[in-house]
N, C-alpha and C. Protein backbone atom coordinates (compact mmCIF):
# COMPACT_ATOMS: atom_id res chain seq x y z
N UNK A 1 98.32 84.35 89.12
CA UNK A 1 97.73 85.64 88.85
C UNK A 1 97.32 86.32 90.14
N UNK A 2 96.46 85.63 91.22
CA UNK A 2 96.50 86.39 92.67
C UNK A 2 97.54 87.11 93.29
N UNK A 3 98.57 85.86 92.80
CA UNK A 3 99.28 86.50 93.60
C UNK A 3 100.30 87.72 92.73
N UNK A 4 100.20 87.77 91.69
CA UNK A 4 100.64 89.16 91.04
C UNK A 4 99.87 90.10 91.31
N UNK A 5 98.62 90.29 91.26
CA UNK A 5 98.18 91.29 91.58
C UNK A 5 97.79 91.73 93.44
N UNK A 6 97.96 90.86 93.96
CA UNK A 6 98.46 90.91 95.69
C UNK A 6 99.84 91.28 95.75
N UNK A 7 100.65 91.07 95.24
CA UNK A 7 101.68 91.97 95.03
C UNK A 7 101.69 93.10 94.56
N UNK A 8 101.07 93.66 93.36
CA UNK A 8 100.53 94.43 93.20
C UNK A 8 100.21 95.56 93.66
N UNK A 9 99.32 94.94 94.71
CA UNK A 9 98.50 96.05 95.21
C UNK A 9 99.07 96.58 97.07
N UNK A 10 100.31 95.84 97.09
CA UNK A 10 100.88 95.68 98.09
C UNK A 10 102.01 97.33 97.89
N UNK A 11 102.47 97.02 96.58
CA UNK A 11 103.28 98.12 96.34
C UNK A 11 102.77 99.17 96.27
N UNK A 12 101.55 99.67 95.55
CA UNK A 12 100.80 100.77 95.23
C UNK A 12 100.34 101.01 96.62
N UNK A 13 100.31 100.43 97.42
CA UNK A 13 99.85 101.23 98.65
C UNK A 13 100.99 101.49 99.62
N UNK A 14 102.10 100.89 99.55
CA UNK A 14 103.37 101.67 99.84
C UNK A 14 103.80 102.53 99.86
N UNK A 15 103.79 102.98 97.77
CA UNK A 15 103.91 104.06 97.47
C UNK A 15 102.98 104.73 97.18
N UNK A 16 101.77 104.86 97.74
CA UNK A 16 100.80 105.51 98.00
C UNK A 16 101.24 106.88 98.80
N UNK A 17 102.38 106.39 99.89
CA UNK A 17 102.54 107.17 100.86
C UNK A 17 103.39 108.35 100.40
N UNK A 18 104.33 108.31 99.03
CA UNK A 18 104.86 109.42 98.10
C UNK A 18 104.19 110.38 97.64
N UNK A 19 104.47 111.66 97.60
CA UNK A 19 103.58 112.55 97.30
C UNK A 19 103.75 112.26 95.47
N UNK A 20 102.54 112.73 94.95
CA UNK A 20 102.25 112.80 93.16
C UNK A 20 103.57 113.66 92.82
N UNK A 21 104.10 113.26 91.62
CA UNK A 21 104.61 114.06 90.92
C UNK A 21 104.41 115.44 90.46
N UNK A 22 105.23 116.56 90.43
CA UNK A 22 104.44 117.70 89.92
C UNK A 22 103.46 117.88 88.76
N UNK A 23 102.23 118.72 88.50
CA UNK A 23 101.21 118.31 87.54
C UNK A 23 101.69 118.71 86.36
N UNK A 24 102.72 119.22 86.01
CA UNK A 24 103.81 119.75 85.03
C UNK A 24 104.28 118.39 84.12
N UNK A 25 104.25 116.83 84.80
CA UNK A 25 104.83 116.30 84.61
C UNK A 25 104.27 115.41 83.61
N UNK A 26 104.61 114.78 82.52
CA UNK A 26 104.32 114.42 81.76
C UNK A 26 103.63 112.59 82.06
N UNK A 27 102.38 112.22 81.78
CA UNK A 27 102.06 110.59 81.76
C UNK A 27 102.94 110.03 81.27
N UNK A 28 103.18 108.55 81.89
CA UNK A 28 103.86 107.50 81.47
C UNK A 28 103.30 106.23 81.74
N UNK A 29 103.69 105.32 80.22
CA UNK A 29 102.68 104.40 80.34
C UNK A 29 103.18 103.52 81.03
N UNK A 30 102.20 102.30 81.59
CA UNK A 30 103.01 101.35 83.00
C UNK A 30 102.87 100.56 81.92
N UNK A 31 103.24 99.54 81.67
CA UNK A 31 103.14 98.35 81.08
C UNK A 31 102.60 97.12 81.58
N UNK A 32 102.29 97.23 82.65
CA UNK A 32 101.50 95.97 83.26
C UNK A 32 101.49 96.69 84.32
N UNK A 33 100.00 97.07 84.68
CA UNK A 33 99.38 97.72 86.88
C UNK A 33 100.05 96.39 87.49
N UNK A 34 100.29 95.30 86.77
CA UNK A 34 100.76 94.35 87.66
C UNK A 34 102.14 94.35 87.97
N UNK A 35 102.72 95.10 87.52
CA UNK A 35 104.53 95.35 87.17
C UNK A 35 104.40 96.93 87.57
N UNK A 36 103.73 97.79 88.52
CA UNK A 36 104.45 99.33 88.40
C UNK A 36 105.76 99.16 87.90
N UNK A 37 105.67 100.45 87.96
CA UNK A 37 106.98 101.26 87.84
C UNK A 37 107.69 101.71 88.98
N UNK A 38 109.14 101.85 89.13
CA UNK A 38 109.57 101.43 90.64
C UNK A 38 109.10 102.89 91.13
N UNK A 39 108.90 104.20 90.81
CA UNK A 39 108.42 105.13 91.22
C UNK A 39 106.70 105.56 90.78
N UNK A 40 105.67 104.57 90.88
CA UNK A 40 104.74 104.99 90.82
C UNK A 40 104.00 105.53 92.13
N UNK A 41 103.02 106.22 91.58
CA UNK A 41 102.09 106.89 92.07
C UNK A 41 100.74 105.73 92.58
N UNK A 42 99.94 106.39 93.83
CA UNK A 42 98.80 105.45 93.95
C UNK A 42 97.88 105.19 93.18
N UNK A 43 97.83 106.54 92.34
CA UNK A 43 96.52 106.97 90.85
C UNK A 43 96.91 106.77 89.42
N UNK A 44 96.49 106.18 88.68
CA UNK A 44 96.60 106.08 87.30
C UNK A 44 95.78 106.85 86.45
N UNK A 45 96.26 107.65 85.62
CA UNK A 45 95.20 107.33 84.32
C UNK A 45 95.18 106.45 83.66
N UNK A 46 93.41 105.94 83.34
CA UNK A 46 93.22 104.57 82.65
C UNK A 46 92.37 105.18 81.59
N UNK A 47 93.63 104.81 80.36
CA UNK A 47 93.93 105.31 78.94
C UNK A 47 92.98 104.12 77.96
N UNK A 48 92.13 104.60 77.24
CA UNK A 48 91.65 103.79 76.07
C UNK A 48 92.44 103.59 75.19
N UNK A 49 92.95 102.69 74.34
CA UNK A 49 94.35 101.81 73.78
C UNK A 49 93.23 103.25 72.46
N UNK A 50 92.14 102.61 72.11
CA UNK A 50 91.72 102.71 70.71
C UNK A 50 91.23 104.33 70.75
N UNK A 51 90.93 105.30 71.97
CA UNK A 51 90.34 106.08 71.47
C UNK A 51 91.25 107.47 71.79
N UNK A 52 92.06 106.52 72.59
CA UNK A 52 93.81 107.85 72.87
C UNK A 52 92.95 108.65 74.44
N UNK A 53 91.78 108.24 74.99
CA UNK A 53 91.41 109.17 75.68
C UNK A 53 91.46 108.33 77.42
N UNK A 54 91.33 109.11 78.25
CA UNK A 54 90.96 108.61 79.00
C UNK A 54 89.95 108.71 80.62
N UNK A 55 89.78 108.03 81.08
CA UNK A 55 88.17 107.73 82.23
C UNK A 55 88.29 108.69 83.15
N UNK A 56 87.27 109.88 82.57
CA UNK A 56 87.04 110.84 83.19
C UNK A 56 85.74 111.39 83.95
N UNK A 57 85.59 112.01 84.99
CA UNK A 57 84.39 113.00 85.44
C UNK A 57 84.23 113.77 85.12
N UNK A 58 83.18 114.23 84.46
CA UNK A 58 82.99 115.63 83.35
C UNK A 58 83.29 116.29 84.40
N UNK A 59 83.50 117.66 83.61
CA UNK A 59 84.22 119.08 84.22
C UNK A 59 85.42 118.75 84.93
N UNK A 60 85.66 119.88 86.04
CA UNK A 60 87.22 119.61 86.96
C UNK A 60 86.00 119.79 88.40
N UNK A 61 87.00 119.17 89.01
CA UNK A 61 86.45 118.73 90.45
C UNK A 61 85.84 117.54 90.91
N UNK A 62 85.63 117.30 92.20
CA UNK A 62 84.91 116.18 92.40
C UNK A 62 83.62 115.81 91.64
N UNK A 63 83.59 114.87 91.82
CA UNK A 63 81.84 114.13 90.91
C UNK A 63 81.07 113.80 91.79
N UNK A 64 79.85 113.37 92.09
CA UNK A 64 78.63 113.07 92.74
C UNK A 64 78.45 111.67 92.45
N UNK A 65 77.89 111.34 93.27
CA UNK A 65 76.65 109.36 93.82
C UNK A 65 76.15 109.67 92.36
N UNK A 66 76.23 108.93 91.75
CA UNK A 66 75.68 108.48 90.39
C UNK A 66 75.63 109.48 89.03
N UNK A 67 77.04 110.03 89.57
CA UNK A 67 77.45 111.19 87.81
C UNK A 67 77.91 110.08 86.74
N UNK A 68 78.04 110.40 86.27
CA UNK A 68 78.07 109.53 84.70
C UNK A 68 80.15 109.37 84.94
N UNK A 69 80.71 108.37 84.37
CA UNK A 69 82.04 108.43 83.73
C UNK A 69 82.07 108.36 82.79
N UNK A 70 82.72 109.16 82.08
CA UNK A 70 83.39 109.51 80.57
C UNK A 70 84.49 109.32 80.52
N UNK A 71 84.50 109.61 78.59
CA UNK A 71 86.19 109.80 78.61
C UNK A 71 87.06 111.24 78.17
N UNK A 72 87.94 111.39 78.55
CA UNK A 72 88.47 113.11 77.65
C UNK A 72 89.42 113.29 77.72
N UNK A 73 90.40 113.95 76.73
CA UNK A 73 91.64 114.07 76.96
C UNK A 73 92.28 113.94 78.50
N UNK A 74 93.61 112.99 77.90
CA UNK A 74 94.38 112.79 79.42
C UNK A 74 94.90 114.28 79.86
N UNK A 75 94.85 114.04 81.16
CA UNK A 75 95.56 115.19 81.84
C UNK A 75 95.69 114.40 83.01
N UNK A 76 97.08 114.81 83.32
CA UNK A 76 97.96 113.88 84.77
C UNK A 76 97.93 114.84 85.53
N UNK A 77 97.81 113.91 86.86
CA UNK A 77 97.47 115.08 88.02
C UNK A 77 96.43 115.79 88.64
N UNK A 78 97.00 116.80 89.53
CA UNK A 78 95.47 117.29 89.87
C UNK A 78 94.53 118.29 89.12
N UNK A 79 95.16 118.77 87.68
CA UNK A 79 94.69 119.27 86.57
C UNK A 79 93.63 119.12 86.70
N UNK A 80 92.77 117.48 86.80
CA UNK A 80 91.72 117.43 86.00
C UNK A 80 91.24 116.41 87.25
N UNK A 81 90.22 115.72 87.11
CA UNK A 81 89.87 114.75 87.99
C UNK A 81 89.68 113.39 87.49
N UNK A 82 91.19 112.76 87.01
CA UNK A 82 91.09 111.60 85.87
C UNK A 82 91.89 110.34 86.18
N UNK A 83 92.43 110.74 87.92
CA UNK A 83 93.11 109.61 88.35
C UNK A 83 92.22 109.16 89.07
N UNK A 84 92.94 107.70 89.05
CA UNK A 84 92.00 106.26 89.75
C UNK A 84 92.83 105.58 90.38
N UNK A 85 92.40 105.40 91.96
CA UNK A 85 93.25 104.07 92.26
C UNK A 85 92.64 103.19 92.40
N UNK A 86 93.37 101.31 92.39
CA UNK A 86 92.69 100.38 92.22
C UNK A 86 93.16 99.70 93.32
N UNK A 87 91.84 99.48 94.07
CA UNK A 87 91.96 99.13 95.41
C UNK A 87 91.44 97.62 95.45
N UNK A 88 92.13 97.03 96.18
CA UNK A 88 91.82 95.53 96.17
C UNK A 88 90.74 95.30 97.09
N UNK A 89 89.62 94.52 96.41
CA UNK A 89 88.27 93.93 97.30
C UNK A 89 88.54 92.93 97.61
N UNK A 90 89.99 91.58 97.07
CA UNK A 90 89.94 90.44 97.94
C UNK A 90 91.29 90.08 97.72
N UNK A 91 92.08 91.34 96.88
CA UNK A 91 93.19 90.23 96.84
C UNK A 91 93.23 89.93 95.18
N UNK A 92 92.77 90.18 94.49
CA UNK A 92 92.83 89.81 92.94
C UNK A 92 91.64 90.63 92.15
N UNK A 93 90.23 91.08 92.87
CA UNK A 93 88.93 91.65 92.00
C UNK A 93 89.31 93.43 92.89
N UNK A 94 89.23 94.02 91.91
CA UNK A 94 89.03 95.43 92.68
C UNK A 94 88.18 96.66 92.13
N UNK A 95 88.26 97.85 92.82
CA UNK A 95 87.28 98.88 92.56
C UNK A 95 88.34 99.49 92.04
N UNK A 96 87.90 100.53 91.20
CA UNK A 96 88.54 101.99 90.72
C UNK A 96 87.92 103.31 91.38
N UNK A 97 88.61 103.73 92.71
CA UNK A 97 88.48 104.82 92.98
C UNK A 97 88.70 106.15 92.99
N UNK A 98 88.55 107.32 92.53
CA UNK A 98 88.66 108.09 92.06
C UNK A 98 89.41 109.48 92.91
N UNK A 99 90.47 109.76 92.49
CA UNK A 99 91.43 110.62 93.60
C UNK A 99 90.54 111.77 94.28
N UNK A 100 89.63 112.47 93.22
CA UNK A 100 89.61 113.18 93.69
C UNK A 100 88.39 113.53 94.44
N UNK A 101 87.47 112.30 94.53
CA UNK A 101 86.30 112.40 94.73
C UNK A 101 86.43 111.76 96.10
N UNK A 102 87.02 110.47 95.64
CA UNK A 102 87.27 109.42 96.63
C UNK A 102 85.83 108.51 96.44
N UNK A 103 84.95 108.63 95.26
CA UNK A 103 84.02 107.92 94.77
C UNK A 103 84.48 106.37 93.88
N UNK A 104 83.83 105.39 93.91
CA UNK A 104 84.08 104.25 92.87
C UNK A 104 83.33 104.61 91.47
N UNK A 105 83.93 103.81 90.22
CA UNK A 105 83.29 103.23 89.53
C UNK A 105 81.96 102.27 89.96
N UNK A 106 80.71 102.41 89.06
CA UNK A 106 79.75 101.75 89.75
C UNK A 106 78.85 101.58 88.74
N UNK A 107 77.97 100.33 88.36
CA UNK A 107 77.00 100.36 87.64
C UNK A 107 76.06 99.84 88.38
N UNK A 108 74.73 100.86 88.16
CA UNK A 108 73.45 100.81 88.69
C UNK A 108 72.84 99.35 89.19
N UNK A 109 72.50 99.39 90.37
CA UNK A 109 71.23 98.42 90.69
C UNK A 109 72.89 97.16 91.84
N UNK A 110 71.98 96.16 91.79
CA UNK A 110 73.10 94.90 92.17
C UNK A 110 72.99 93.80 91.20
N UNK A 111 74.09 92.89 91.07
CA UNK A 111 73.67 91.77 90.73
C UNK A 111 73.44 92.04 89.17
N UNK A 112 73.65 91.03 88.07
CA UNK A 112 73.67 90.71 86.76
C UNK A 112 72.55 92.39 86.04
N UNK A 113 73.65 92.98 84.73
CA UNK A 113 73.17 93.95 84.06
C UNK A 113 72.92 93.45 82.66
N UNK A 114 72.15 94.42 81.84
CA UNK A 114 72.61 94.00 80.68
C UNK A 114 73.60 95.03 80.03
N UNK A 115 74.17 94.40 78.74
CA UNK A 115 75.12 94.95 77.77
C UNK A 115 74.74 96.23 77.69
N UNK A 116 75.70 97.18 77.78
CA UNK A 116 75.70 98.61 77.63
C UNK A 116 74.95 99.34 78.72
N UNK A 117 75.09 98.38 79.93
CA UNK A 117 74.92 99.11 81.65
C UNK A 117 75.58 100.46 81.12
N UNK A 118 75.34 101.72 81.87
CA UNK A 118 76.35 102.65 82.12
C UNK A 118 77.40 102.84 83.27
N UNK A 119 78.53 103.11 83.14
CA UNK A 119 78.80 103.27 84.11
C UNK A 119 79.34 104.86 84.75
N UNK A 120 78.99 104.94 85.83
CA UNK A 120 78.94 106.26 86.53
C UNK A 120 79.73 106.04 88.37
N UNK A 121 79.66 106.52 89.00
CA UNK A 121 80.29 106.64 90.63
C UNK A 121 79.52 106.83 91.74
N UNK A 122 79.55 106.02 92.49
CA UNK A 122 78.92 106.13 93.89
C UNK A 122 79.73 105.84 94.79
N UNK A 123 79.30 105.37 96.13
CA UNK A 123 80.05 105.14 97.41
C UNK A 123 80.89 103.89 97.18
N UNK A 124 82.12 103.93 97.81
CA UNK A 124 82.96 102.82 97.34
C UNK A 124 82.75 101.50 98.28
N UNK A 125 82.50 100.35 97.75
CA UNK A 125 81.55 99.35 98.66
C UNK A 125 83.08 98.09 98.36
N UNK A 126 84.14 98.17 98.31
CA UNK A 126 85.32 96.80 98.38
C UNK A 126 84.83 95.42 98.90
N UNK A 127 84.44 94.29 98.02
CA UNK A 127 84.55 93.46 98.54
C UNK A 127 82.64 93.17 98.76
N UNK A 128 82.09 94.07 98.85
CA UNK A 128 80.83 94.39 98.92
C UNK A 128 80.16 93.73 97.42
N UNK A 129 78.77 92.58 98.26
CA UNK A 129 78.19 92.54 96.68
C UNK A 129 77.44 93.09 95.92
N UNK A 130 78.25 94.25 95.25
CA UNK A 130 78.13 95.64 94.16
C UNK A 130 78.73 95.22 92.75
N UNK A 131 78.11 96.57 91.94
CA UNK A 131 78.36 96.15 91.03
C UNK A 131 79.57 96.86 90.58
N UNK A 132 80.36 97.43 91.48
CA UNK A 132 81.89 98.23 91.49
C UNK A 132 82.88 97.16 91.28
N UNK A 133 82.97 95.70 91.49
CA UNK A 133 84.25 95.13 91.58
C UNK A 133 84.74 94.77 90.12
N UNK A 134 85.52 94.83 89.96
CA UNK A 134 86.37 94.62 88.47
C UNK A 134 87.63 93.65 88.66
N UNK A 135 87.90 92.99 87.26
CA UNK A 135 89.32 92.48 87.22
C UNK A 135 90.07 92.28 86.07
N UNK A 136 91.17 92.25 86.08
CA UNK A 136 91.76 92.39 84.69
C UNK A 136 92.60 91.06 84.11
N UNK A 137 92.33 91.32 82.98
CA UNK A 137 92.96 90.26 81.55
C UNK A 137 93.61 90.68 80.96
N UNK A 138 94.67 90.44 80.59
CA UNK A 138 95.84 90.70 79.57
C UNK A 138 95.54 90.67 78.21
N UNK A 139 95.13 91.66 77.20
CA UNK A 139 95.08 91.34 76.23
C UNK A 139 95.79 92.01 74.96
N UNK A 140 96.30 91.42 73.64
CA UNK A 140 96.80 92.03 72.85
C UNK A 140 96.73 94.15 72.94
N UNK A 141 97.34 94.39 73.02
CA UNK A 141 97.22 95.82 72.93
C UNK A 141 97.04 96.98 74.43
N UNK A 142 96.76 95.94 75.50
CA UNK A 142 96.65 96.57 77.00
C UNK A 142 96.17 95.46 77.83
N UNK A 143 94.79 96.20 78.73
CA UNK A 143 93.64 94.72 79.24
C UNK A 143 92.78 95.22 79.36
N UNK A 144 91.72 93.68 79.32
CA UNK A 144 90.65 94.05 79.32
C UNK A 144 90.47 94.45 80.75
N UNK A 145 89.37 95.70 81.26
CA UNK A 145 88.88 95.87 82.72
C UNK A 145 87.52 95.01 82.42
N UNK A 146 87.42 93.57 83.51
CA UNK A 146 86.10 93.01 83.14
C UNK A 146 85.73 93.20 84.54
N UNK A 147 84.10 93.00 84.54
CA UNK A 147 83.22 93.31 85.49
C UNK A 147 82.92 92.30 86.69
N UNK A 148 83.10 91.82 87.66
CA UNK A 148 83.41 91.13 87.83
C UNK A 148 81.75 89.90 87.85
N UNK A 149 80.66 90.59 88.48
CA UNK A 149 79.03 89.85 88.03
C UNK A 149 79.07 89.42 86.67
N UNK A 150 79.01 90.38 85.71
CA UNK A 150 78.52 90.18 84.33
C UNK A 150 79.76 89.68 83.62
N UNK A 151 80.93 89.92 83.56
CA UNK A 151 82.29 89.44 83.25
C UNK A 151 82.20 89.87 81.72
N UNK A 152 81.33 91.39 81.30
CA UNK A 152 81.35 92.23 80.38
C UNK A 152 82.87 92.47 80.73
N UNK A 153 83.36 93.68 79.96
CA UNK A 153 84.20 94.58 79.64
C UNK A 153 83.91 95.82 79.76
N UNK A 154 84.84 96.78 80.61
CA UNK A 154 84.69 98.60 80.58
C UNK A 154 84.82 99.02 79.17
N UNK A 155 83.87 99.67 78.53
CA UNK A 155 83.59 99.83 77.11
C UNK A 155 83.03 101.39 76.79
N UNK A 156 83.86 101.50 75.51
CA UNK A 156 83.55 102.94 75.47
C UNK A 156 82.30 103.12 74.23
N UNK A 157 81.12 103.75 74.44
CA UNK A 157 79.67 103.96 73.79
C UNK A 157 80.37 103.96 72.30
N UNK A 158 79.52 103.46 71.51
CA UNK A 158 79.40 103.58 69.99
C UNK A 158 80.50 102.84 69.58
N UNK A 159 80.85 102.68 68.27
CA UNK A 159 81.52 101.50 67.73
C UNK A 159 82.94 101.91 67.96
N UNK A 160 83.77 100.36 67.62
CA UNK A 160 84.94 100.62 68.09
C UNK A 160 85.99 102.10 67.55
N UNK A 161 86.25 102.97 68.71
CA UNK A 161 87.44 103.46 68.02
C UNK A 161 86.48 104.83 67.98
N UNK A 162 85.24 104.84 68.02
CA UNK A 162 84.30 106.05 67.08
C UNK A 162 84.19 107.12 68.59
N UNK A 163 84.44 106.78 69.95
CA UNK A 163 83.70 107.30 70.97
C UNK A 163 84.66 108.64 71.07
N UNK A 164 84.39 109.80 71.48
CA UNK A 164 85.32 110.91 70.97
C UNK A 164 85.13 111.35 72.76
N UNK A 165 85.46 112.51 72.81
CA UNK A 165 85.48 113.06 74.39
C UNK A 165 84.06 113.50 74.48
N UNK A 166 83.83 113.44 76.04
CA UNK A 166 82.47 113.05 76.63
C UNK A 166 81.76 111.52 76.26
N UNK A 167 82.43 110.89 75.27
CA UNK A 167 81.63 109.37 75.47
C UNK A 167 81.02 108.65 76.65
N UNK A 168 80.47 108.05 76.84
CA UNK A 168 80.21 107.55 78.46
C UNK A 168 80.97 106.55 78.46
N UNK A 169 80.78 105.53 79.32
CA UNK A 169 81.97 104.61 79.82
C UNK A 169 80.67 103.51 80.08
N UNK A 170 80.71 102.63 79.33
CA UNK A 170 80.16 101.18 79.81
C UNK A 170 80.34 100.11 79.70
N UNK A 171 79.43 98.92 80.04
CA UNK A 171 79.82 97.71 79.71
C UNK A 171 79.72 96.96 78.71
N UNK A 172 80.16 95.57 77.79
CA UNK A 172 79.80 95.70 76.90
C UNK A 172 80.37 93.84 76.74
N UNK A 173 80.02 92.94 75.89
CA UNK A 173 80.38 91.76 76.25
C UNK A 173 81.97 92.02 75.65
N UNK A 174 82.87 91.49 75.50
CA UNK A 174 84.29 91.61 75.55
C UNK A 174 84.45 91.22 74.57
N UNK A 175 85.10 91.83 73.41
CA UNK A 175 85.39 91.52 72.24
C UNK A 175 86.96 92.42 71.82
N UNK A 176 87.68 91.57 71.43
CA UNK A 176 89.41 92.32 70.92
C UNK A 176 89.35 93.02 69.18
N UNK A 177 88.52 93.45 68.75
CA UNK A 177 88.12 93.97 67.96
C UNK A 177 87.31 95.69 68.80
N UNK A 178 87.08 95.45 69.58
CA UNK A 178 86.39 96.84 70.15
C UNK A 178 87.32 97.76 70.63
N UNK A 179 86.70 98.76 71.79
CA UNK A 179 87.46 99.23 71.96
C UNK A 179 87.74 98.91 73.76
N UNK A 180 88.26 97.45 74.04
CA UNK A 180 88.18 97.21 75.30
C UNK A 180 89.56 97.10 76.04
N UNK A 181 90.81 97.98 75.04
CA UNK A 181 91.96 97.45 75.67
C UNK A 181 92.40 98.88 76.47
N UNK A 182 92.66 98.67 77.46
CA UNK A 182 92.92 99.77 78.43
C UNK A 182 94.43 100.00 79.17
N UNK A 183 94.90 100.92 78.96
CA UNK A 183 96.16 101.19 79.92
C UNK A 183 96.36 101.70 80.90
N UNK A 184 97.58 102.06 81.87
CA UNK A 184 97.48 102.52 83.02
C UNK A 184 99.27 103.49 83.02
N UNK A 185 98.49 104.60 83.36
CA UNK A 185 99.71 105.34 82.89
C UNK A 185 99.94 106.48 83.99
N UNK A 186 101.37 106.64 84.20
CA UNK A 186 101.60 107.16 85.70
C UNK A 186 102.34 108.81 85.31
């Protein structure tokens, strides 16, 4: 598994160096971040399997040190501010940083949260002991994004399936009944 996703993350920063597709252009789903697609992009949208939506910064434009992440209709590109790249902190655990901010995913404080932390964006700390690092599991229907301290799940507020646009984005213990399966779509 390291070394798939060290491969991984070897390619995405390759083709990092390709400019985005026009914003005209329609999402496509990757089937495994661990398998791009031979023409991907450095940024994904990361699609909720259960709620069709996906991990967004309210409004358009950059976001701020500790704005909230949500979710809201996909939009690819620089449309909206809803791509993420996933940058490796060692080689297998990584951050989700945000194209357009250039902010991480981040939940408050350091060190062990409880269930239904929020999560929101601050300074991107790789490798740093924060509570930004993440890693992923393969599971029926996408993967889980787990946390890498608490080894919760990226979880969308209120019961499975129910979280609509503007939901917040948190953690939540990992269950395949929720809504914890996530995609990555180019």
């Amino acid at each position: 598994m390291r070394t798939r996703f060290r491969a991984f993350l070897v390619v995405v920063a390759a083709l990092s160096l390709l400019t985005a597709p026009a914003a005209h252009a329609a999402p496509r789903p990757v089937a495994s971040p661990l398998h791009p697609a031979a023409n991907a992009v450095a940024g994904y949208l990361i699609h909720n399997a259960k709620s069709g939506l996906c991990a967004d910064i309210p409004g358009f434009g950059p976001g701020a040190p500790e704005a909230p992440v949500t979710q809201w209709y996909c939009r690819f590109g620089a449309l909206d501010n809803q791509m993420w790249e996933l940058v490796s902190a060692d080689g297998v655990d990584f951050v989700m940083r945000n194209t357009a901010d250039g902010l991480c995913m981040d939940v408050h404080d350091y060190g062990a949260v409880e269930a239904g932390a929020l999560v929101g964006e601050y300074h991107c700390r790789p490798g740093a002991v924060d509570n930004q690092v993440f890693y992923l599991e393969e599971v029926p229907g996408g993967w889980a994004i787990r946390h890498r301290v608490t080894g919760f799940c990226l979880d969308v507020t209120g019961a499975a399936g129910t979280g609509g646009p503007d939901a917040r984005l948190t953690l939540w213990p990992c269950d395949p009944a929720d809504d914890h399966q996530w995609n990555f779509m180019v």
